[in-house]
PDB file of N, CA and C in Angstrom:
ATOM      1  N   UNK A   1       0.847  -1.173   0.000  1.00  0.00           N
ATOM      2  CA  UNK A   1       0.000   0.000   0.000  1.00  0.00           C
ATOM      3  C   UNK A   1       0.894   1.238   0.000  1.00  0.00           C
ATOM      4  N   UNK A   2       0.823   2.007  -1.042  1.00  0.00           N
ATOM      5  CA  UNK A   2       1.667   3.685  -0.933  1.00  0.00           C
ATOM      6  C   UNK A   2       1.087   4.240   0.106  1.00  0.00           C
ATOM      7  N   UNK A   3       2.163   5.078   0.455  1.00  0.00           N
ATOM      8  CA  UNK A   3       2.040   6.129   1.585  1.00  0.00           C
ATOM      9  C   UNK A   3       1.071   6.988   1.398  1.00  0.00           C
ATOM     10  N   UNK A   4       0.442   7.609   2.028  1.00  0.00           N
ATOM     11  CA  UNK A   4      -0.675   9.008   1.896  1.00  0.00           C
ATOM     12  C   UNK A   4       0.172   9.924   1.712  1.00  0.00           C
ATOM     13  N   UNK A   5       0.333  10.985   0.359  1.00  0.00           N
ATOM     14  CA  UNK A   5       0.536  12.066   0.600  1.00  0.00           C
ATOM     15  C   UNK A   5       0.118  13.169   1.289  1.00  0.00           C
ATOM     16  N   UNK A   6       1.585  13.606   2.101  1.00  0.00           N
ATOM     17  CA  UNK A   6       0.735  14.678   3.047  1.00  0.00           C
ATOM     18  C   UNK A   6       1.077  16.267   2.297  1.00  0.00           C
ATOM     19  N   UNK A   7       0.184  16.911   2.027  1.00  0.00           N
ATOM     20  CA  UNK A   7      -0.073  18.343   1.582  1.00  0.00           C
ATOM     21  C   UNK A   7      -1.533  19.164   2.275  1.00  0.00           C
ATOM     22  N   UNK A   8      -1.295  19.841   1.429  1.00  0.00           N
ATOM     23  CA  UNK A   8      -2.570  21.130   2.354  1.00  0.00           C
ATOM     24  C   UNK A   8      -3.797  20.663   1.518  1.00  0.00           C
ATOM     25  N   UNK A   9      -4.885  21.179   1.981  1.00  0.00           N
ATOM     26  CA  UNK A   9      -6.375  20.689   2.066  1.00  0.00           C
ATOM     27  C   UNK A   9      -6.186  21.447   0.353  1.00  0.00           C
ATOM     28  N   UNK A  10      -5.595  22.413  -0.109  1.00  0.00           N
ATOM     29  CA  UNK A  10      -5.572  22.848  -1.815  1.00  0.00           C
ATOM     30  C   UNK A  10      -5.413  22.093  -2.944  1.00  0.00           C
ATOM     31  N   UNK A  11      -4.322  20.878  -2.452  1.00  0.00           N
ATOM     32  CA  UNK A  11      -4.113  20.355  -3.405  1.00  0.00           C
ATOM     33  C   UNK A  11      -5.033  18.866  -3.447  1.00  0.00           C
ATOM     34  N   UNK A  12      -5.122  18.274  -2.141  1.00  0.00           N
ATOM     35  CA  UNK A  12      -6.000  17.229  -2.380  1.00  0.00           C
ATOM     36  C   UNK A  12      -7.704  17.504  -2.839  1.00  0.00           C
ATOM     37  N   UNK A  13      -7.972  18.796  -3.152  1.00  0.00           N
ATOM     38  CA  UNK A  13      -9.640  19.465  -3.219  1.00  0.00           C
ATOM     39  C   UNK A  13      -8.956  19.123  -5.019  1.00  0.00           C
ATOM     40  N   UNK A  14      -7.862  19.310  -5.747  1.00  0.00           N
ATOM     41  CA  UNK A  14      -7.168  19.183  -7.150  1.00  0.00           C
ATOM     42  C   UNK A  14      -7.386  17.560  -7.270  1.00  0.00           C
ATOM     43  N   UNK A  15      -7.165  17.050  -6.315  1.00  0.00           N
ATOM     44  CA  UNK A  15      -6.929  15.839  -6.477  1.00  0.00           C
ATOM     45  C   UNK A  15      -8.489  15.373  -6.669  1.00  0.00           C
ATOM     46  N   UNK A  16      -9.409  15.283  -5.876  1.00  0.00           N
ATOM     47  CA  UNK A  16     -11.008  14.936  -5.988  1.00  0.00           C
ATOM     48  C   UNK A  16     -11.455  15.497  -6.990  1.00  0.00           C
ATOM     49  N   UNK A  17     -10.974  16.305  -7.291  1.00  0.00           N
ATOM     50  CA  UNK A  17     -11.618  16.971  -8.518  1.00  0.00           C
ATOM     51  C   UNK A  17     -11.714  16.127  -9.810  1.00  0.00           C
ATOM     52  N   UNK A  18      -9.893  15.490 -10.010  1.00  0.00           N
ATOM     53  CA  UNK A  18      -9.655  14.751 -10.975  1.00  0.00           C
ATOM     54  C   UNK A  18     -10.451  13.312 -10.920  1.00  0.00           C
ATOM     55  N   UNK A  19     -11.097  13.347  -9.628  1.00  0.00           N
ATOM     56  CA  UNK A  19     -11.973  11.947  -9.834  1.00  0.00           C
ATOM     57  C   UNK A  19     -13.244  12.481 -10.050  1.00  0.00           C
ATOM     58  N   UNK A  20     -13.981  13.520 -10.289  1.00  0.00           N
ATOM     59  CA  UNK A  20     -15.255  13.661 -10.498  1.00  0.00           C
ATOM     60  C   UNK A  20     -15.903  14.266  -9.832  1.00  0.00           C
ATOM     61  N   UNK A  21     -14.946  15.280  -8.625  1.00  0.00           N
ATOM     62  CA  UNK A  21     -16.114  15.772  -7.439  1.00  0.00           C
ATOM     63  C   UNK A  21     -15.854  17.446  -7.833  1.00  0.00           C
ATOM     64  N   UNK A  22     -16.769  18.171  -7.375  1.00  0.00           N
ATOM     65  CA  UNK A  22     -16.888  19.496  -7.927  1.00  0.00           C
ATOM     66  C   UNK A  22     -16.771  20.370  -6.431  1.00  0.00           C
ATOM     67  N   UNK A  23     -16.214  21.421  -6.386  1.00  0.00           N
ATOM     68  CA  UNK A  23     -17.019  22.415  -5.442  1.00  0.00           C
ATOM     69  C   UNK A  23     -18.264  22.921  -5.333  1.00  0.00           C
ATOM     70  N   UNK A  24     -18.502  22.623  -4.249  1.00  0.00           N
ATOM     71  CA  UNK A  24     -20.429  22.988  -4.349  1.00  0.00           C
ATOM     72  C   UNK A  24     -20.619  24.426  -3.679  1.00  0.00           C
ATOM     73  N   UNK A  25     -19.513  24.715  -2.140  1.00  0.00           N
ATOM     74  CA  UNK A  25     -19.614  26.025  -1.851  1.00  0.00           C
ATOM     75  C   UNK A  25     -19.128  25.795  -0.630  1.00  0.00           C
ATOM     76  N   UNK A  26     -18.403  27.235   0.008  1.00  0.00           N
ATOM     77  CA  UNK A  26     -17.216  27.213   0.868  1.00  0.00           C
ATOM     78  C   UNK A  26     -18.020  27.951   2.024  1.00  0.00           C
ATOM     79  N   UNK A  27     -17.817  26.953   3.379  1.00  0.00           N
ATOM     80  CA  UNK A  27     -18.335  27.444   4.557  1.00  0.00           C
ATOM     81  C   UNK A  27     -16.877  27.667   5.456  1.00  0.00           C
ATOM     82  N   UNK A  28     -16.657  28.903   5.794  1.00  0.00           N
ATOM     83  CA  UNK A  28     -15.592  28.863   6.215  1.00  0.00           C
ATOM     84  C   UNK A  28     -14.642  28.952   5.529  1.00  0.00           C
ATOM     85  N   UNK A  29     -13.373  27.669   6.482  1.00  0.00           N
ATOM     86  CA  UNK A  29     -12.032  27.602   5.702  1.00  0.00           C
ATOM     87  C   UNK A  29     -12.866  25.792   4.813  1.00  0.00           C
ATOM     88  N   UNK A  30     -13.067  25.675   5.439  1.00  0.00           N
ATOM     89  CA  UNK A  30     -13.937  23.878   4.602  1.00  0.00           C
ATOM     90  C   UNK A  30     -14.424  24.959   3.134  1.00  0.00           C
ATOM     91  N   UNK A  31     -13.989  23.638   2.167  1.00  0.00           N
ATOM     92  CA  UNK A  31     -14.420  23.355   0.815  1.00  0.00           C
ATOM     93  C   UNK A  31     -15.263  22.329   0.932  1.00  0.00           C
ATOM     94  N   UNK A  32     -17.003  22.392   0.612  1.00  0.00           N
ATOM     95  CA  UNK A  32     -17.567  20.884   0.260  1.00  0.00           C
ATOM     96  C   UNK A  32     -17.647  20.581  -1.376  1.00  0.00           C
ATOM     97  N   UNK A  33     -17.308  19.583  -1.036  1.00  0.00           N
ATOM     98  CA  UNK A  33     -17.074  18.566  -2.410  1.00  0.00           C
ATOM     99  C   UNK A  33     -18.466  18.167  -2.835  1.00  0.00           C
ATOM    100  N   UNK A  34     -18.979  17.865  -3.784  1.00  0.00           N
ATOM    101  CA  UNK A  34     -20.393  16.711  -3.945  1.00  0.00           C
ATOM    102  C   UNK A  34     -19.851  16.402  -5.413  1.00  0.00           C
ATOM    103  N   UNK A  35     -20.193  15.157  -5.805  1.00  0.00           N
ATOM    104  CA  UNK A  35     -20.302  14.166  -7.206  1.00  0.00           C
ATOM    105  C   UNK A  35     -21.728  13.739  -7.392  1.00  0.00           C
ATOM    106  N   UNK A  36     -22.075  13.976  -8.400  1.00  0.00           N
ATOM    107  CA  UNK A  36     -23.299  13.308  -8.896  1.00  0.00           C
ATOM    108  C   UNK A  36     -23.370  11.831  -8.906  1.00  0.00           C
ATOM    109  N   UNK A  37     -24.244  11.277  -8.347  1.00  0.00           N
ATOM    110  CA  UNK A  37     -24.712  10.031  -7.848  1.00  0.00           C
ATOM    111  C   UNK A  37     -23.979   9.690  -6.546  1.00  0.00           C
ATOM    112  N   UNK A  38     -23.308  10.428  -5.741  1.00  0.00           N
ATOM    113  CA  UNK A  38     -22.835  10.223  -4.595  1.00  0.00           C
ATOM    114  C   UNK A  38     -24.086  10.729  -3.058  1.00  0.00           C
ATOM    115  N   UNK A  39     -23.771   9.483  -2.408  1.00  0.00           N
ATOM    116  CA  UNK A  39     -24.771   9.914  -1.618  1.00  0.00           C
ATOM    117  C   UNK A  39     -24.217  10.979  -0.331  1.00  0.00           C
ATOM    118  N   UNK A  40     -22.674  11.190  -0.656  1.00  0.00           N
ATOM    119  CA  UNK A  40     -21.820  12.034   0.758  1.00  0.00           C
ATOM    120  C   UNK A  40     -21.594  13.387   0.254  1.00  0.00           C
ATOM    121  N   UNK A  41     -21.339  14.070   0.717  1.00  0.00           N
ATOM    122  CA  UNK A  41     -20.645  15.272   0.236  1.00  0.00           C
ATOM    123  C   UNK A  41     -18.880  15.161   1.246  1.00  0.00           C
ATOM    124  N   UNK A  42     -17.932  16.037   0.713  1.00  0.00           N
ATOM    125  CA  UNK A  42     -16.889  16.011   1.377  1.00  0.00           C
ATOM    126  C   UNK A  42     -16.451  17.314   1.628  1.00  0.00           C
ATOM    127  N   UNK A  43     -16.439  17.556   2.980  1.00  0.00           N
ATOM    128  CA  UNK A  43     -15.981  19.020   3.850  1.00  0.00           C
ATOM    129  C   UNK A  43     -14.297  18.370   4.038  1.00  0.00           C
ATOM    130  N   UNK A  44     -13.729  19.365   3.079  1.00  0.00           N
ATOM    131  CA  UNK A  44     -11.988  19.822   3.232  1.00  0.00           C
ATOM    132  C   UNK A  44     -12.004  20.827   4.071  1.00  0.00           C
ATOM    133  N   UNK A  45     -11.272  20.828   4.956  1.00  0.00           N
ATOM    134  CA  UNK A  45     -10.313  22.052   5.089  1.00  0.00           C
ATOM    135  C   UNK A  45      -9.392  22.533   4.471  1.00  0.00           C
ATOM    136  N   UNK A  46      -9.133  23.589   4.197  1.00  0.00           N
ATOM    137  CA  UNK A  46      -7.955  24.653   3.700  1.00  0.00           C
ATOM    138  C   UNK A  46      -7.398  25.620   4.550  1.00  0.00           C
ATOM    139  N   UNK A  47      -6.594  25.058   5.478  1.00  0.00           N
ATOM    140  CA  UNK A  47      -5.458  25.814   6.143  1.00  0.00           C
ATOM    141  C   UNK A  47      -4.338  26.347   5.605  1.00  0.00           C
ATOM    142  N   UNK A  48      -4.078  27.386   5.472  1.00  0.00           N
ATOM    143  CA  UNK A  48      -2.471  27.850   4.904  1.00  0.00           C
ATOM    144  C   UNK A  48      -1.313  27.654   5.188  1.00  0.00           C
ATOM    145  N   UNK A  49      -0.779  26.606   5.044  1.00  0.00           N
ATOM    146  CA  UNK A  49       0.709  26.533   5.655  1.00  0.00           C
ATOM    147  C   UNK A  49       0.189  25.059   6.787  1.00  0.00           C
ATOM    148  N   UNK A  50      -0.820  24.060   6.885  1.00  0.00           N
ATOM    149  CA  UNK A  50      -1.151  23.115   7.417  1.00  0.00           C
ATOM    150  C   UNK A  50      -1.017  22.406   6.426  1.00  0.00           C
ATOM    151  N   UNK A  51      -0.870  20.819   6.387  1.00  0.00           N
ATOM    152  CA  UNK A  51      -0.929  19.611   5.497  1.00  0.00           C
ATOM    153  C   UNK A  51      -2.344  19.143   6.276  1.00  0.00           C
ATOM    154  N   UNK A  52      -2.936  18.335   5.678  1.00  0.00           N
ATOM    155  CA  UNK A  52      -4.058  17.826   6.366  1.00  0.00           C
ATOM    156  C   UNK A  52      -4.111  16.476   7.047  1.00  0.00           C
ATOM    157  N   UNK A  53      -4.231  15.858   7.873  1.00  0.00           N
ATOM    158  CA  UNK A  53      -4.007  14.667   8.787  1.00  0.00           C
ATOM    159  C   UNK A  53      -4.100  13.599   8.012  1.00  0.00           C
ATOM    160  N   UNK A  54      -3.427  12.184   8.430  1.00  0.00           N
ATOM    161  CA  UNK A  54      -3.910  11.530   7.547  1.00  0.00           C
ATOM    162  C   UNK A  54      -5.153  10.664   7.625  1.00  0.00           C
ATOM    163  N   UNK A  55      -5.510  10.659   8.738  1.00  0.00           N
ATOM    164  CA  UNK A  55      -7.091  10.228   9.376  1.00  0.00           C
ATOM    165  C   UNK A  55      -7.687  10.795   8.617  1.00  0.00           C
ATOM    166  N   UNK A  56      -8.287  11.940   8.329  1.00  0.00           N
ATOM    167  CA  UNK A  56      -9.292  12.694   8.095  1.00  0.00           C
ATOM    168  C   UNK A  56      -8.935  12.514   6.195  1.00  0.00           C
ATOM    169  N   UNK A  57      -7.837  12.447   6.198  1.00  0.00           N
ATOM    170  CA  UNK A  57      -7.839  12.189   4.556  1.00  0.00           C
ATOM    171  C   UNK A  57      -7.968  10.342   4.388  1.00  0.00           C
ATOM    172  N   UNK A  58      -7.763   9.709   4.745  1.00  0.00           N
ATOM    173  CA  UNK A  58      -8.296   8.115   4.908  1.00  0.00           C
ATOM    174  C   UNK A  58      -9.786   7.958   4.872  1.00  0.00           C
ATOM    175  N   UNK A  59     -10.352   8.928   5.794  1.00  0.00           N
ATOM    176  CA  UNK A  59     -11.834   9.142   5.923  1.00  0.00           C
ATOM    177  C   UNK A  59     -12.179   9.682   4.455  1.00  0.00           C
ATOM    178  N   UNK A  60     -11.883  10.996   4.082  1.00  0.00           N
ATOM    179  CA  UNK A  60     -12.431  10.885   2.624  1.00  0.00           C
ATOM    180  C   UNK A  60     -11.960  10.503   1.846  1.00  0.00           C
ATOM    181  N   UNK A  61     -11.265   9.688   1.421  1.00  0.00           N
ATOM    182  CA  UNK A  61     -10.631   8.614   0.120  1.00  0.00           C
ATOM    183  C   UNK A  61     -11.795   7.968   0.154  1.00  0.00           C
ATOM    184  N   UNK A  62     -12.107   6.974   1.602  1.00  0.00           N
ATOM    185  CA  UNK A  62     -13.118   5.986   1.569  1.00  0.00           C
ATOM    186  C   UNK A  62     -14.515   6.444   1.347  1.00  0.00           C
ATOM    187  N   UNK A  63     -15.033   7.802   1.696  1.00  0.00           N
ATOM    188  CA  UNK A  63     -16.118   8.666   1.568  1.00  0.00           C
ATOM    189  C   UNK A  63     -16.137   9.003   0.053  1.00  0.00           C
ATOM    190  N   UNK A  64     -15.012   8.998  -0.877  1.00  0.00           N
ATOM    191  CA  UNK A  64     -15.456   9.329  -2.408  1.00  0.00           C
ATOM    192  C   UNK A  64     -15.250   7.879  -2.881  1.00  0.00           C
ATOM    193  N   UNK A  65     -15.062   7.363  -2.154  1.00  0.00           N
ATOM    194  CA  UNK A  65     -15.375   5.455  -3.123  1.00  0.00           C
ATOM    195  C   UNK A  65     -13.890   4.954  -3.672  1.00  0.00           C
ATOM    196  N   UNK A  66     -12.809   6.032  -3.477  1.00  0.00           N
ATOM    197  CA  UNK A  66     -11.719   5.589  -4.174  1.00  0.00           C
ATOM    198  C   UNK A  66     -11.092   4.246  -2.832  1.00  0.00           C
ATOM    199  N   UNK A  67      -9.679   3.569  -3.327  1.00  0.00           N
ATOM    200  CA  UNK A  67      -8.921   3.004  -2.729  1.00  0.00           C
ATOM    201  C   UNK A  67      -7.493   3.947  -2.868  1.00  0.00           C
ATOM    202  N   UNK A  68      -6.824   3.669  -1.781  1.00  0.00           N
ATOM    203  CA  UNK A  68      -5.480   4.533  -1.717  1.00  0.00           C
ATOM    204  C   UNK A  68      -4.561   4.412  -2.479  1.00  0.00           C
ATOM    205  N   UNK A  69      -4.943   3.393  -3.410  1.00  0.00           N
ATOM    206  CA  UNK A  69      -3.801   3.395  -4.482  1.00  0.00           C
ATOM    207  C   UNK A  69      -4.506   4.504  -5.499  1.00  0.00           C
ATOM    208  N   UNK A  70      -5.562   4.364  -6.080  1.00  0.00           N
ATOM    209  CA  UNK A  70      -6.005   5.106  -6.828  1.00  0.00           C
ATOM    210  C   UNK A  70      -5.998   6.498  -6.682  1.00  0.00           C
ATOM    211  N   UNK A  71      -6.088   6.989  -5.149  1.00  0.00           N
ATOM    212  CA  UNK A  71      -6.057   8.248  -5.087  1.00  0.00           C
ATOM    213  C   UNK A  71      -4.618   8.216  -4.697  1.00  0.00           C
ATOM    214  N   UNK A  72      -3.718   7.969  -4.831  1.00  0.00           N
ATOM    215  CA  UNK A  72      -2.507   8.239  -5.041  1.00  0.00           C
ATOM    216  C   UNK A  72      -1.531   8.377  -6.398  1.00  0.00           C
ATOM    217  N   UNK A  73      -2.669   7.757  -7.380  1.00  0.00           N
ATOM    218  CA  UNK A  73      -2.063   7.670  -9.101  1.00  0.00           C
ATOM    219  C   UNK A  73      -2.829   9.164  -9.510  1.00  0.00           C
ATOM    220  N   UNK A  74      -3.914   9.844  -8.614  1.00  0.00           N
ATOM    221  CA  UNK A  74      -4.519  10.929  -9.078  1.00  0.00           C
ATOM    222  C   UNK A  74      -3.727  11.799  -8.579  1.00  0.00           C
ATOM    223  N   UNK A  75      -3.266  11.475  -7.439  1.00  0.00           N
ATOM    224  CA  UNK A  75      -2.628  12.759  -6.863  1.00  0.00           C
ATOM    225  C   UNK A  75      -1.000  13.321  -7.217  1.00  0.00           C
ATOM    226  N   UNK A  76      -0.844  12.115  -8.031  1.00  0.00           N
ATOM    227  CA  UNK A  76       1.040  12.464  -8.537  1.00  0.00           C
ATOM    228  C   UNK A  76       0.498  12.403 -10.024  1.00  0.00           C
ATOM    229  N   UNK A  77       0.114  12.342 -10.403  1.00  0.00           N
ATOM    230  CA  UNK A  77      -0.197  12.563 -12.020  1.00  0.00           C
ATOM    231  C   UNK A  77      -0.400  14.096 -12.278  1.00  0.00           C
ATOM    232  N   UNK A  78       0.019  14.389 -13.750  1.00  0.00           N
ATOM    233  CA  UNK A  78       0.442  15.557 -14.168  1.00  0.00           C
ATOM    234  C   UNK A  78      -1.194  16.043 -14.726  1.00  0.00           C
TER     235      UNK A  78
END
């Protein structure tokens, strides 16, 4: 199993994106995510100068349906 990349709540909101999830609208510092036919939505945080935990990013990998390999071929891809 690859490691979780750790970065700020900016680039992994880049990363969901590339699987299909959109910004729906920003409460706060949280970005929510929603995908059509998904029954979750996903609240990011965006801290400046924070990476985001890797709990809480484990939690939404499994909350957008991916496996950690997959969201790890999204997240280093150009």
């Amino acid at each position: 199993m690859p490691k979780l990349p750790r970065a700020s709540g900016d680039k992994h909101i880049r990363t969901f994106q590339k699987a299909g999830w959109t910004i729906n609208h920003i409460e706060g510092s949280h970005h929510i995510l929603v995908k059509e036919g998904s029954q979750y939505h996903l609240s990011v945080p965006v801290h400046s100068g924070k990476d985001m935990g890797v709990g809480l990013l484990k939690r939404l990998i499994k909350m957008a349906g991916l496996t950690t390999e997959e969201y790890c071929i999204l997240f280093y891809e150009k």
